[in-house]
C-alpha atoms as a PDB file:
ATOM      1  CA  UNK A   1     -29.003  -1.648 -16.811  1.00  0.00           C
ATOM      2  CA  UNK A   2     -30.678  -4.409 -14.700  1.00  0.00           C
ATOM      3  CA  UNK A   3     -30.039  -6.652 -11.526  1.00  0.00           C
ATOM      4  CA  UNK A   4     -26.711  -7.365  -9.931  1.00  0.00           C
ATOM      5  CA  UNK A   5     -24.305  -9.928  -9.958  1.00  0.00           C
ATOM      6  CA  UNK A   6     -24.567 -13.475  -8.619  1.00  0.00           C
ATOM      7  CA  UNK A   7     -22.643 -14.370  -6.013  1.00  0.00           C
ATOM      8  CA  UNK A   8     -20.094 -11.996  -4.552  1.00  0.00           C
ATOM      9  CA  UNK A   9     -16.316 -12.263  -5.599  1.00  0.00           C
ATOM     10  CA  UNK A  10     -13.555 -12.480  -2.902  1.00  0.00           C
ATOM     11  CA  UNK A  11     -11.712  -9.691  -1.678  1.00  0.00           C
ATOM     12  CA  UNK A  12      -8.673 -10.749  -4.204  1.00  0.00           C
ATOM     13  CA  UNK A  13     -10.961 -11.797  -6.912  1.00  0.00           C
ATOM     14  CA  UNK A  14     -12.098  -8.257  -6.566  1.00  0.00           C
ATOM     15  CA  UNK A  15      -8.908  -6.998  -6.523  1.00  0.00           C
ATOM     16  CA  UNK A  16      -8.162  -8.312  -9.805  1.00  0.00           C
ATOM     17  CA  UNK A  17     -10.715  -6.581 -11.520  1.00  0.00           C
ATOM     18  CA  UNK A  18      -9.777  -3.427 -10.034  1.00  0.00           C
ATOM     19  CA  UNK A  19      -6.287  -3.791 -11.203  1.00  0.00           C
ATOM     20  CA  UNK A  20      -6.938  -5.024 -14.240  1.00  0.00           C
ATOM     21  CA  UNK A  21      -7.000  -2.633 -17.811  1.00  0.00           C
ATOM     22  CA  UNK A  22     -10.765  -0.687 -17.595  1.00  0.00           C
ATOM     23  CA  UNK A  23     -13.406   0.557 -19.439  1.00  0.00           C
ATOM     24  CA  UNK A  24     -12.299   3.597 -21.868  1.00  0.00           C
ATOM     25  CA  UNK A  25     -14.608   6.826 -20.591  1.00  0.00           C
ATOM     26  CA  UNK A  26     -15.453   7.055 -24.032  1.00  0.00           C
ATOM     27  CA  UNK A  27     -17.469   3.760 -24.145  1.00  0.00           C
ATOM     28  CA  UNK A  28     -19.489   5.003 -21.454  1.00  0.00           C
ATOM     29  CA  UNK A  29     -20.156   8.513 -22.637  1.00  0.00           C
ATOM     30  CA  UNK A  30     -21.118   6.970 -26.194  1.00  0.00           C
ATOM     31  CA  UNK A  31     -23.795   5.183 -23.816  1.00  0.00           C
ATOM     32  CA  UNK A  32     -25.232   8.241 -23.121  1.00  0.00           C
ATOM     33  CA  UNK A  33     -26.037   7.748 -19.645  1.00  0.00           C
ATOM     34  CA  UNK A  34     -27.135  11.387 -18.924  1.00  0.00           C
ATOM     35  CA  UNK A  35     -30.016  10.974 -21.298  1.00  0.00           C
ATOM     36  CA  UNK A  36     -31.224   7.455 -20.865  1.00  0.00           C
ATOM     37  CA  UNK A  37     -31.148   7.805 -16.548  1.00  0.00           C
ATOM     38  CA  UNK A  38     -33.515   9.556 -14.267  1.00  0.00           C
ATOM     39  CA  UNK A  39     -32.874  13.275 -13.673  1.00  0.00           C
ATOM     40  CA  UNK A  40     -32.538  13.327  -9.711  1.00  0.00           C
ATOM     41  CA  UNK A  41     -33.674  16.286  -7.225  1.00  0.00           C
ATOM     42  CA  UNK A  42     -31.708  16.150  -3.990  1.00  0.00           C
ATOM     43  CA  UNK A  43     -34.098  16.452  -1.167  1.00  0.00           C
ATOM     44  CA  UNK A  44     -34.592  19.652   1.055  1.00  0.00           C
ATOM     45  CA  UNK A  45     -32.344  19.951   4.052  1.00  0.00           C
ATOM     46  CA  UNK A  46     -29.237  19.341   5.084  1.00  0.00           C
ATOM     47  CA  UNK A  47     -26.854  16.555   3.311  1.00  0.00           C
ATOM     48  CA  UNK A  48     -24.138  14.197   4.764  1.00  0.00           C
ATOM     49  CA  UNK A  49     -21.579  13.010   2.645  1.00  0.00           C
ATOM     50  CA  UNK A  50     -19.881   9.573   3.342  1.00  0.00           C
ATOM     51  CA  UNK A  51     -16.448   8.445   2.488  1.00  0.00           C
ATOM     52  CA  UNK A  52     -14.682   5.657   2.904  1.00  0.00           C
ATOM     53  CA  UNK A  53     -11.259   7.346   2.186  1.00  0.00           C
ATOM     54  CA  UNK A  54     -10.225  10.941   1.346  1.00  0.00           C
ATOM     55  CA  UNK A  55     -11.118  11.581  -1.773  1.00  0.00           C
ATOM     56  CA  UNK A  56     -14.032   9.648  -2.624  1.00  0.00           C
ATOM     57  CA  UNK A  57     -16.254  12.063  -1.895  1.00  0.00           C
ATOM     58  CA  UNK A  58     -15.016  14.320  -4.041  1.00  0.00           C
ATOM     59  CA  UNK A  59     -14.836  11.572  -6.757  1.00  0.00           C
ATOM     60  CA  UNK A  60     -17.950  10.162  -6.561  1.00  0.00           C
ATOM     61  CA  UNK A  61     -20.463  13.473  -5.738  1.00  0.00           C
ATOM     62  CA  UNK A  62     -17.814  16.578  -5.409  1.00  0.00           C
ATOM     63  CA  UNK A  63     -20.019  18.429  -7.959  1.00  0.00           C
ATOM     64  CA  UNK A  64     -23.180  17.628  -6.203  1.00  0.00           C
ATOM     65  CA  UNK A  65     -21.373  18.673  -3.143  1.00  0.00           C
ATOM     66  CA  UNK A  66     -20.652  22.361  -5.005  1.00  0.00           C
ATOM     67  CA  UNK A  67     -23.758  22.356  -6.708  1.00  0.00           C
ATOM     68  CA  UNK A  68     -25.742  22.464  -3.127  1.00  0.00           C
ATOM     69  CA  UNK A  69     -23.054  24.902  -1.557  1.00  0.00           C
ATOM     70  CA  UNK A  70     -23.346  26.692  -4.020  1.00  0.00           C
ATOM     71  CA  UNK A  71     -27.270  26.967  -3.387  1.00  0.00           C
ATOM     72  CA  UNK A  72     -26.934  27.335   0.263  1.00  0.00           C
ATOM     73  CA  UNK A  73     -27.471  24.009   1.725  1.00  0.00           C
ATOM     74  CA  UNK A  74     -25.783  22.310   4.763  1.00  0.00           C
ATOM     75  CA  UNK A  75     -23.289  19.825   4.009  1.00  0.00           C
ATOM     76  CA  UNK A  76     -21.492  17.851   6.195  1.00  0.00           C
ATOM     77  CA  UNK A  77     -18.857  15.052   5.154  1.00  0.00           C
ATOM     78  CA  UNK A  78     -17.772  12.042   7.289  1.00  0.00           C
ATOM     79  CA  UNK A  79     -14.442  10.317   6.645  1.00  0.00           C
ATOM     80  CA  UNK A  80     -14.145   6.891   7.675  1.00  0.00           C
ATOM     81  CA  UNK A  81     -10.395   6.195   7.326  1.00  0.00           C
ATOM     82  CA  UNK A  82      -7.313   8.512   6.417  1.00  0.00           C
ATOM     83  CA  UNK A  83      -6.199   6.196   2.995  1.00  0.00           C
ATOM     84  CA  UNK A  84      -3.073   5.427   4.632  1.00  0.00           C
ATOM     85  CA  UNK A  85      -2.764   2.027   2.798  1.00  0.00           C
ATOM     86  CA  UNK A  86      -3.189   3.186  -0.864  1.00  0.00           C
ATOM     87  CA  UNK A  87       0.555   3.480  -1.501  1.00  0.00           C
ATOM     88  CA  UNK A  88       1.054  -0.336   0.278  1.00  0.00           C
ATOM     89  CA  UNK A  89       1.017  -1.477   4.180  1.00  0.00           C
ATOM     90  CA  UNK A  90       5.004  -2.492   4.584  1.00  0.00           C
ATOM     91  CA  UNK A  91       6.073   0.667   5.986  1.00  0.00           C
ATOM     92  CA  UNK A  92       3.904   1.293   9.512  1.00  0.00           C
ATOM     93  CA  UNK A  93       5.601   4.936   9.542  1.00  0.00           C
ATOM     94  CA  UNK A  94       5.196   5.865   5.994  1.00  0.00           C
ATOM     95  CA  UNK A  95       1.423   4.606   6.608  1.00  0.00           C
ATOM     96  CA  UNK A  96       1.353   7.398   9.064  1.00  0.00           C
ATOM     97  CA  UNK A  97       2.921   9.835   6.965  1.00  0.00           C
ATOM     98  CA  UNK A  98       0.370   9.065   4.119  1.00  0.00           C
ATOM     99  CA  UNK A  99      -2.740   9.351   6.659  1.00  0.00           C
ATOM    100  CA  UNK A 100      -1.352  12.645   7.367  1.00  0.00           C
ATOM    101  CA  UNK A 101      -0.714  14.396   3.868  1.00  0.00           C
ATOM    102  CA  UNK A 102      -3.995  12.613   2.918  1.00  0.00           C
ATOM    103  CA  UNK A 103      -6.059  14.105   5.669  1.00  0.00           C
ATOM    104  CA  UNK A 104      -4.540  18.021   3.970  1.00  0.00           C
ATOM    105  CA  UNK A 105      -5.087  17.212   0.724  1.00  0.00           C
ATOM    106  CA  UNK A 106      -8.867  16.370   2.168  1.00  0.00           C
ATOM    107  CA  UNK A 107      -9.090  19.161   3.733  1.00  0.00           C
ATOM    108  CA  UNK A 108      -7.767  21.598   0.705  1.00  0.00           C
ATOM    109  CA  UNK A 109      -9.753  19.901  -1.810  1.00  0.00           C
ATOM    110  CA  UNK A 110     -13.217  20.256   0.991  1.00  0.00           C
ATOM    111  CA  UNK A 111     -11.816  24.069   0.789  1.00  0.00           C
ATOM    112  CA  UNK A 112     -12.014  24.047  -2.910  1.00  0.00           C
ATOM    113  CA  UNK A 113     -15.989  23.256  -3.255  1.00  0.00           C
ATOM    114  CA  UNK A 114     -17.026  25.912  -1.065  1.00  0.00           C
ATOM    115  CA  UNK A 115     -18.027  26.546   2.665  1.00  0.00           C
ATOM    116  CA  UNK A 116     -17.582  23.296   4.698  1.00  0.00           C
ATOM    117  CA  UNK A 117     -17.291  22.366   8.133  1.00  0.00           C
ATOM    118  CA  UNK A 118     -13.997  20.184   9.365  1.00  0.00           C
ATOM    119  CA  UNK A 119     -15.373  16.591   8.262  1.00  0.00           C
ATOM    120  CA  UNK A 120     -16.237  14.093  10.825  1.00  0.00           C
ATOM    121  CA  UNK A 121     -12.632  11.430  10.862  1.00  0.00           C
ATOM    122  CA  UNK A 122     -13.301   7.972  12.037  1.00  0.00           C
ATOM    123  CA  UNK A 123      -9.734   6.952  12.022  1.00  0.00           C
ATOM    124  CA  UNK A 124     -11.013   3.456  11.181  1.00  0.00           C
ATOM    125  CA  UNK A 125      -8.714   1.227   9.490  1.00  0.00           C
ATOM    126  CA  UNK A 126      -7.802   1.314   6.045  1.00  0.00           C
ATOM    127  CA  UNK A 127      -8.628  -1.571   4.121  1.00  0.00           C
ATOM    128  CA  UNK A 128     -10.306  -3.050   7.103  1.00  0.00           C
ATOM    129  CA  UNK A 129     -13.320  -1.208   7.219  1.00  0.00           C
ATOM    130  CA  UNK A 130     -15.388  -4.364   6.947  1.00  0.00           C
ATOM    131  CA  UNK A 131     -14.055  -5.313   9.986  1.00  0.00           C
ATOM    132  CA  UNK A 132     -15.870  -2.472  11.847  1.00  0.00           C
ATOM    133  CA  UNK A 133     -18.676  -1.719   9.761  1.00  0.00           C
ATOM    134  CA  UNK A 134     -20.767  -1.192  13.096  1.00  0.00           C
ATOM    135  CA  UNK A 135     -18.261   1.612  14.589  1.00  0.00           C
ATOM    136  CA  UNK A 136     -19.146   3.203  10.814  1.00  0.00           C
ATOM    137  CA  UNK A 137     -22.689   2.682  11.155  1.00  0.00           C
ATOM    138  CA  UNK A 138     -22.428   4.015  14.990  1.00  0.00           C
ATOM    139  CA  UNK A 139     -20.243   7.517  13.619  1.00  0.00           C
ATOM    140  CA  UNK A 140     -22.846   7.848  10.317  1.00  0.00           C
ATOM    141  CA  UNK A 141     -26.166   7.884  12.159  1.00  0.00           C
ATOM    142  CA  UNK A 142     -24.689  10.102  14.957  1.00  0.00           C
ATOM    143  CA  UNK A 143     -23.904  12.355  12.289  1.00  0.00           C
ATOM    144  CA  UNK A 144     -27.488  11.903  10.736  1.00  0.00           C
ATOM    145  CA  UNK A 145     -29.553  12.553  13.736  1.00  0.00           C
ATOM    146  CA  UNK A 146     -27.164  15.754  14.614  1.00  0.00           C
ATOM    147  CA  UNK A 147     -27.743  17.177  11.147  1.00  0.00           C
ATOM    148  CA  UNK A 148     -31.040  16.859  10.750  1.00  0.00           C
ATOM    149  CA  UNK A 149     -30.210  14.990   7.759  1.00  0.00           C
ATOM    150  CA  UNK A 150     -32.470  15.053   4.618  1.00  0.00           C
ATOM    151  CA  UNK A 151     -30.058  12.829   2.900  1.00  0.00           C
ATOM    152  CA  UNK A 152     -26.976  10.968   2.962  1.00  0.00           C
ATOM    153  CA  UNK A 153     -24.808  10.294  -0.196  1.00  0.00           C
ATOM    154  CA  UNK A 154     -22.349   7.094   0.385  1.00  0.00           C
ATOM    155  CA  UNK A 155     -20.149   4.974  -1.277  1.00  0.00           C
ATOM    156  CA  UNK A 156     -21.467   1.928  -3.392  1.00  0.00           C
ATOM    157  CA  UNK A 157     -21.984  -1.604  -1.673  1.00  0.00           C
ATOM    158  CA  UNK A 158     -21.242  -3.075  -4.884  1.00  0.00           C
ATOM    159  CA  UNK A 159     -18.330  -1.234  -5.748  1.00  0.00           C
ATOM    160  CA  UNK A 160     -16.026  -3.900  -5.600  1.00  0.00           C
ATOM    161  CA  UNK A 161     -13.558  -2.128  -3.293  1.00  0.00           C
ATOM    162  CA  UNK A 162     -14.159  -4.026   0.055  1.00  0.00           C
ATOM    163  CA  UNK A 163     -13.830  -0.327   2.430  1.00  0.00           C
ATOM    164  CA  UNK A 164     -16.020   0.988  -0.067  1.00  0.00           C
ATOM    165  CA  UNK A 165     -18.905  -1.838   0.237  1.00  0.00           C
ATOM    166  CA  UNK A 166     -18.621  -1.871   3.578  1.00  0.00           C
ATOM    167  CA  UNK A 167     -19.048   1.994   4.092  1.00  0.00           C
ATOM    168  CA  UNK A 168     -22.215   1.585   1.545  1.00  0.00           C
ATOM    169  CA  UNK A 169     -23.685  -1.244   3.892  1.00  0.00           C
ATOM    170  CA  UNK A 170     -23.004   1.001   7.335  1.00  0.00           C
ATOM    171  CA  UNK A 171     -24.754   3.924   5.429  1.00  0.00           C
ATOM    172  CA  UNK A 172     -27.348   2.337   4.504  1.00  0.00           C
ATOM    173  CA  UNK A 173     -28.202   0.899   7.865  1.00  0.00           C
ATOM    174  CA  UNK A 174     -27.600   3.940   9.640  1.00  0.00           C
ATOM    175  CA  UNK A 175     -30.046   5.616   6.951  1.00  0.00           C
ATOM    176  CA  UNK A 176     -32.690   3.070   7.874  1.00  0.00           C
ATOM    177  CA  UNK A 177     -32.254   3.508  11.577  1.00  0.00           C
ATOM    178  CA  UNK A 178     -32.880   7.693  11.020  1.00  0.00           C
ATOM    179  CA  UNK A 179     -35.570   7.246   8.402  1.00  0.00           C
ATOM    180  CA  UNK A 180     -33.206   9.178   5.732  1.00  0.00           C
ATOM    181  CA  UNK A 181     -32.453   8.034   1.999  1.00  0.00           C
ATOM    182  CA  UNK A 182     -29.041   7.287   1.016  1.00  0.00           C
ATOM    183  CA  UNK A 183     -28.246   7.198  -2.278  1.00  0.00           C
ATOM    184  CA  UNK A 184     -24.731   5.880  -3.089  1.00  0.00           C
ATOM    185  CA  UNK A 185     -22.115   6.931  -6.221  1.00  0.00           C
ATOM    186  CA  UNK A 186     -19.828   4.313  -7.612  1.00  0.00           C
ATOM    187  CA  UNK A 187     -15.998   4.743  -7.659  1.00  0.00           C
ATOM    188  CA  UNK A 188     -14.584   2.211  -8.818  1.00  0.00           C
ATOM    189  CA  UNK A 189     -17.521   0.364 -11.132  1.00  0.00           C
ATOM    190  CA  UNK A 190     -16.600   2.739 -13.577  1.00  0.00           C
ATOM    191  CA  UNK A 191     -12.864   1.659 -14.143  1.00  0.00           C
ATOM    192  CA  UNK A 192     -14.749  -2.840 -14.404  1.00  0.00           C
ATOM    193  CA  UNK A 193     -17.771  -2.672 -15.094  1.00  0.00           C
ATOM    194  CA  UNK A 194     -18.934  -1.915 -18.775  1.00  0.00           C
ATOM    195  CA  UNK A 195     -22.374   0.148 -20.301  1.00  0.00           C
ATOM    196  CA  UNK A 196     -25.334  -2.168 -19.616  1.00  0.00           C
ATOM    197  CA  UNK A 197     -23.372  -4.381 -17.190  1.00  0.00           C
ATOM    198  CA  UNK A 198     -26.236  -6.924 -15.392  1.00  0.00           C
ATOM    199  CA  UNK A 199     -23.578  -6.489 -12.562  1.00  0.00           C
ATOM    200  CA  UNK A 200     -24.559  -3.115 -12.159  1.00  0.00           C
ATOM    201  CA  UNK A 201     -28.178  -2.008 -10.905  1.00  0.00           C
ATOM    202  CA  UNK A 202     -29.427  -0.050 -13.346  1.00  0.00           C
ATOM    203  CA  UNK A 203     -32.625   0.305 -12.537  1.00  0.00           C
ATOM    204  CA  UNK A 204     -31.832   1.970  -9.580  1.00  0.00           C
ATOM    205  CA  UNK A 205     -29.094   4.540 -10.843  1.00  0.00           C
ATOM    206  CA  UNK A 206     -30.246   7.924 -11.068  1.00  0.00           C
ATOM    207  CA  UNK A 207     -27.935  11.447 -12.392  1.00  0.00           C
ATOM    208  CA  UNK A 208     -27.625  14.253 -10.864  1.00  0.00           C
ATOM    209  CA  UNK A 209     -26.385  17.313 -13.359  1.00  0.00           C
ATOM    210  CA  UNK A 210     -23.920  19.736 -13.054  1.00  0.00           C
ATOM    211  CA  UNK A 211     -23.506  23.072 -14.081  1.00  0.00           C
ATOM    212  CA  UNK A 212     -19.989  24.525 -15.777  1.00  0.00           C
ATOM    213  CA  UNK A 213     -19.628  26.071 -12.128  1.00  0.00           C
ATOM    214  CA  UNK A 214     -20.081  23.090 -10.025  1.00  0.00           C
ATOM    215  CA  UNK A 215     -17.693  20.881 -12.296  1.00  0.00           C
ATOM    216  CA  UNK A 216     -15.284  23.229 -12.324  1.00  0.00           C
ATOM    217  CA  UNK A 217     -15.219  23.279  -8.506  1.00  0.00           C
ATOM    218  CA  UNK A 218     -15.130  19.480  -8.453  1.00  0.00           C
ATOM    219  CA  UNK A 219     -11.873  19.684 -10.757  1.00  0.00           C
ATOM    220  CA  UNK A 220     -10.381  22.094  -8.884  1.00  0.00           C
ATOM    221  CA  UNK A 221     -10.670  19.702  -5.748  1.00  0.00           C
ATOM    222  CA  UNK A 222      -9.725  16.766  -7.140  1.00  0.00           C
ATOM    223  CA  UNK A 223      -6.455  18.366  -8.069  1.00  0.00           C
ATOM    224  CA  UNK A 224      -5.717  18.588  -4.603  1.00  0.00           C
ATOM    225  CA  UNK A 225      -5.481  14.864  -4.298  1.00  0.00           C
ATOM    226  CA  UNK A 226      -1.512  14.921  -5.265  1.00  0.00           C
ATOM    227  CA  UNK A 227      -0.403  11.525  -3.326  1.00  0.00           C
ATOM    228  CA  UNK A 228      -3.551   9.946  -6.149  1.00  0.00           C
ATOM    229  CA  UNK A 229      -2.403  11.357  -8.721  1.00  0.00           C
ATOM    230  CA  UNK A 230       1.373  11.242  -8.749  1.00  0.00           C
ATOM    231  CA  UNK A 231       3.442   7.489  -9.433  1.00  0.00           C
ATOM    232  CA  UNK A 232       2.854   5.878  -5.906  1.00  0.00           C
ATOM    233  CA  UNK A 233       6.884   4.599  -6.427  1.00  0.00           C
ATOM    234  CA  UNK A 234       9.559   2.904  -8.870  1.00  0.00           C
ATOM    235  CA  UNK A 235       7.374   1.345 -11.499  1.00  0.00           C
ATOM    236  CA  UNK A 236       4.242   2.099  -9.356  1.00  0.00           C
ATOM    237  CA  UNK A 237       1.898   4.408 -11.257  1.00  0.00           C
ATOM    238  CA  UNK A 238      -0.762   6.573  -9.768  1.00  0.00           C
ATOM    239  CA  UNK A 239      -3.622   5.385  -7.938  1.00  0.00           C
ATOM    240  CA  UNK A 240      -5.677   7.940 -10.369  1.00  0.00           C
ATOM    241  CA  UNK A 241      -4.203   8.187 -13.562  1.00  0.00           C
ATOM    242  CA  UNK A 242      -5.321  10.417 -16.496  1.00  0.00           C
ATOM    243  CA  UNK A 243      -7.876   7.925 -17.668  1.00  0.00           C
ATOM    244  CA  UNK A 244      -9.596   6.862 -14.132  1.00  0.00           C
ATOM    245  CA  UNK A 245      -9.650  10.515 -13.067  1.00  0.00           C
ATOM    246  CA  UNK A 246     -11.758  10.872 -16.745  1.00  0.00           C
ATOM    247  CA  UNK A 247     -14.687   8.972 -15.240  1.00  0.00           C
ATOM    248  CA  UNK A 248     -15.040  11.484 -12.677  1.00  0.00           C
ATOM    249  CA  UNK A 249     -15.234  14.607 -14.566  1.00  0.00           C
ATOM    250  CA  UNK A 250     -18.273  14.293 -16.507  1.00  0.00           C
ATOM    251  CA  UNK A 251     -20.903  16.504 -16.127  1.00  0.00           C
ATOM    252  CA  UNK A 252     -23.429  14.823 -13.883  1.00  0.00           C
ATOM    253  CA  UNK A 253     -22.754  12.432 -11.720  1.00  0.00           C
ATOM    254  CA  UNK A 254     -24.611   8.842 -10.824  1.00  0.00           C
ATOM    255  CA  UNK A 255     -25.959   6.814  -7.915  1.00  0.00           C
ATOM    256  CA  UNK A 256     -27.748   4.177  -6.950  1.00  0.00           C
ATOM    257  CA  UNK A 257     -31.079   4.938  -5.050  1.00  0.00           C
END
């Protein structure tokens, strides 16, 4: 897998792709990723895990997340926004209602790894985290610097999902400003983006294996995420169905160094 896309595709270009039919998880375990990608060693130290909305975290590195628990290391998470716009942004109070059962279901499925502290909530925005990527890059480095931070694990920038891009960016900045490495896990890219995609950054993807244990753990979180994985409305399926939750539920996981 090699360079990245040219030119960047508009928010509803993006959009598009996202809601468009994906990539079947078996094309990309026939690629055999786990083999043909560097085996990655998390750093010593303490970790900080950055999402953009509940549940990414848990998507994107929840095994790694149980894996170093599990092994006694420090990790802290940092939630950017409560989701409250997944389900649609007509309804200000059912927004609120959503932010709420969204910040439980965080918290059960945090529960579910292991031993965590209460995560770090920005209460920025949903869907307008681009809009105050420097308030996120302000909360993450805070976070960093309190930590003692040997790491930080982020969303994608080139995820395609504009709050997840932008959390990527303000992690990245705030990683540079502490001296830190962030490596970043894909959510979305999996559900667009095919094996060998020159849209994707190969080069720079690592994995990072998990044992029966750890995955285990990871499932048993994600199943917290009810308001994902139940039909959003009439004719409105999940945000997570069966065959996007199967991207997440391999055993290792990826990023991007």
């Amino acid at each position: 897998m090699s360079g990245a896309a040219k030119g960047t595709p508009s928010r509803e270009e993006a959009a598009a792709l996202i809601d468009a039919a994906g990539t079947d998880e078996a094309d990309w375990l026939a690629a055999g990723l786990e083999a043909k990608l560097p085996l990655l060693r998390v750093p010593d130290g303490p970790v900080v895990v950055v999402a953009a909305h509940p549940d990414d975290e848990v998507l994107g590195c929840g095994g790694t997340i149980a894996a170093l628990l599990a092994s006694g290391v420090t990790v802290h998470t940092v939630c950017l926004t409560a989701g409250e716009a997944s389900h649609g942004t007509g309804d200000t109070g059912a927004m609120a209602r959503l932010a709420g059962r969204r910040r439980a279901e965080l918290a059960a499925a945090l529960r579910a790894l292991g031993p965590l502290p209460e995560p770090v909530y920005a209460a920025l925005p949903d869907t307008g985290l681009d809009q105050h990527e420097d308030e996120a890059r302000v909360i993450i480095a805070e976070v960093v610097a309190r930590t003692g931070a040997a790491l930080c694990l982020a969303p994608w920038e080139g995820d395609l999902h504009s709050d997840h891009e932008a959390a990527g960016r303000a992690a990245r900045r705030a990683g540079r400003e502490g001296r830190v490495a962030v490596w970043r896990y894909p959510v979305w890219m999996w559900h667009w983006a095919r094996p060998g995609d020159p849209r994707v950054p190969w080069h720079r993807a690592g994995v990072l294996s998990l044992s029966e244990g750890a995955l285990d753990r990871k499932k048993a979180a994600l199943a917290c995420f009810t308001s994902q994985l139940e039909p959003r409305g009439p004719g409105q399926g999940p945000v997570l169905p069966p065959w996007e939750l199967a991207h997440h539920i391999r055993a290792f996981e990826t990023v991007m160094r």
